[in-house]
Protein backbone atom coordinates (compact mmCIF):
# COMPACT_ATOMS: atom_id res chain seq x y z
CA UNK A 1 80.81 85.54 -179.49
CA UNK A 2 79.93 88.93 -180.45
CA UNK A 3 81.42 90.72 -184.14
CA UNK A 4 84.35 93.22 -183.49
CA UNK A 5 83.46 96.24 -185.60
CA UNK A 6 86.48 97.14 -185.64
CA UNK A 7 88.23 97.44 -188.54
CA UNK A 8 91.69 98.13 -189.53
CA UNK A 9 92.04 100.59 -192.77
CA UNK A 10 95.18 98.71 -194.28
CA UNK A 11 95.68 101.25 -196.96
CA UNK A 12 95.85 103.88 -194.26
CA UNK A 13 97.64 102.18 -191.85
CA UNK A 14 101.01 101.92 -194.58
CA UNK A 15 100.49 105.33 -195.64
CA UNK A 16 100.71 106.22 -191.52
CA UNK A 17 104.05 103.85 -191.44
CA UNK A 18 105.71 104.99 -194.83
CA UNK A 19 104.87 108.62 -193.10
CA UNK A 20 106.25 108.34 -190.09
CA UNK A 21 109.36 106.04 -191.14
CA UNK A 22 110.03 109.14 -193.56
CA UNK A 23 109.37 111.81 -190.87
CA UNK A 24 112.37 110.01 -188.83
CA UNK A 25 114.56 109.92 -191.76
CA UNK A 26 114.42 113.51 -192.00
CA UNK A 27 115.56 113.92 -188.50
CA UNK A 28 118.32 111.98 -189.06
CA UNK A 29 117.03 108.61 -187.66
CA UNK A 30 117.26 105.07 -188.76
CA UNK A 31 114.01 102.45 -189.05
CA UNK A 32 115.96 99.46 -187.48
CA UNK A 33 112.85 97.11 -186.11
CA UNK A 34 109.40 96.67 -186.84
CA UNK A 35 107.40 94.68 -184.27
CA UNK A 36 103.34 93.87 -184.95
CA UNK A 37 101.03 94.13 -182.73
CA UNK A 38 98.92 91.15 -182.72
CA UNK A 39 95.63 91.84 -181.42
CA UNK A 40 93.70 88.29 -181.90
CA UNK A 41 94.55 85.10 -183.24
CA UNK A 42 91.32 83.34 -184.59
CA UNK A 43 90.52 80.05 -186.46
CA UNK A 44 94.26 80.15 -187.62
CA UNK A 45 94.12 83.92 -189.17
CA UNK A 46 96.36 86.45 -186.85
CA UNK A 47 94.78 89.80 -186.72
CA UNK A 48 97.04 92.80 -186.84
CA UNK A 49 95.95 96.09 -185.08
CA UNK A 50 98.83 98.19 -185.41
CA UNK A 51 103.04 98.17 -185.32
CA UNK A 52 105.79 98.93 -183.10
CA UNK A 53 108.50 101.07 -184.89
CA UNK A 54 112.14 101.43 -183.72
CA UNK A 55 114.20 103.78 -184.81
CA UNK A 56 118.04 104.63 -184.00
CA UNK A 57 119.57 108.36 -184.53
CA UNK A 58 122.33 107.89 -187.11
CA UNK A 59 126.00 108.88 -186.34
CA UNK A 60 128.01 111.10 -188.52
């Protein structure tokens, strides 16, 4: 089985979430589901390569 170089800058990727999630709020929307997305599940350890955000626009 060959390495995945591929690496996942955790640090980054919440600064890219908490971005975005504020982004929406400022148009008015609403963070109302997060989904992973699970890229590989090895030796018991689930690998996560990025997230599914859904947002509703808030009434009023």
């Amino acid at each position: 089985m060959k390495n995945n170089e591929y690496v996942v800058d955790g640090i980054q990727f919440t600064r890219d979430i908490q971005s975005t999630i504020h982004e929406m709020a400022q148009q008015g929307y609403e963070l109302t589901q997060t989904i992973p997305i699970i890229s590989t599940i090895y030796l018991q350890n689930t690998f996560t390569d990025g997230a599914t955000l859904i947002f509703r626009k808030e009434l009023g």
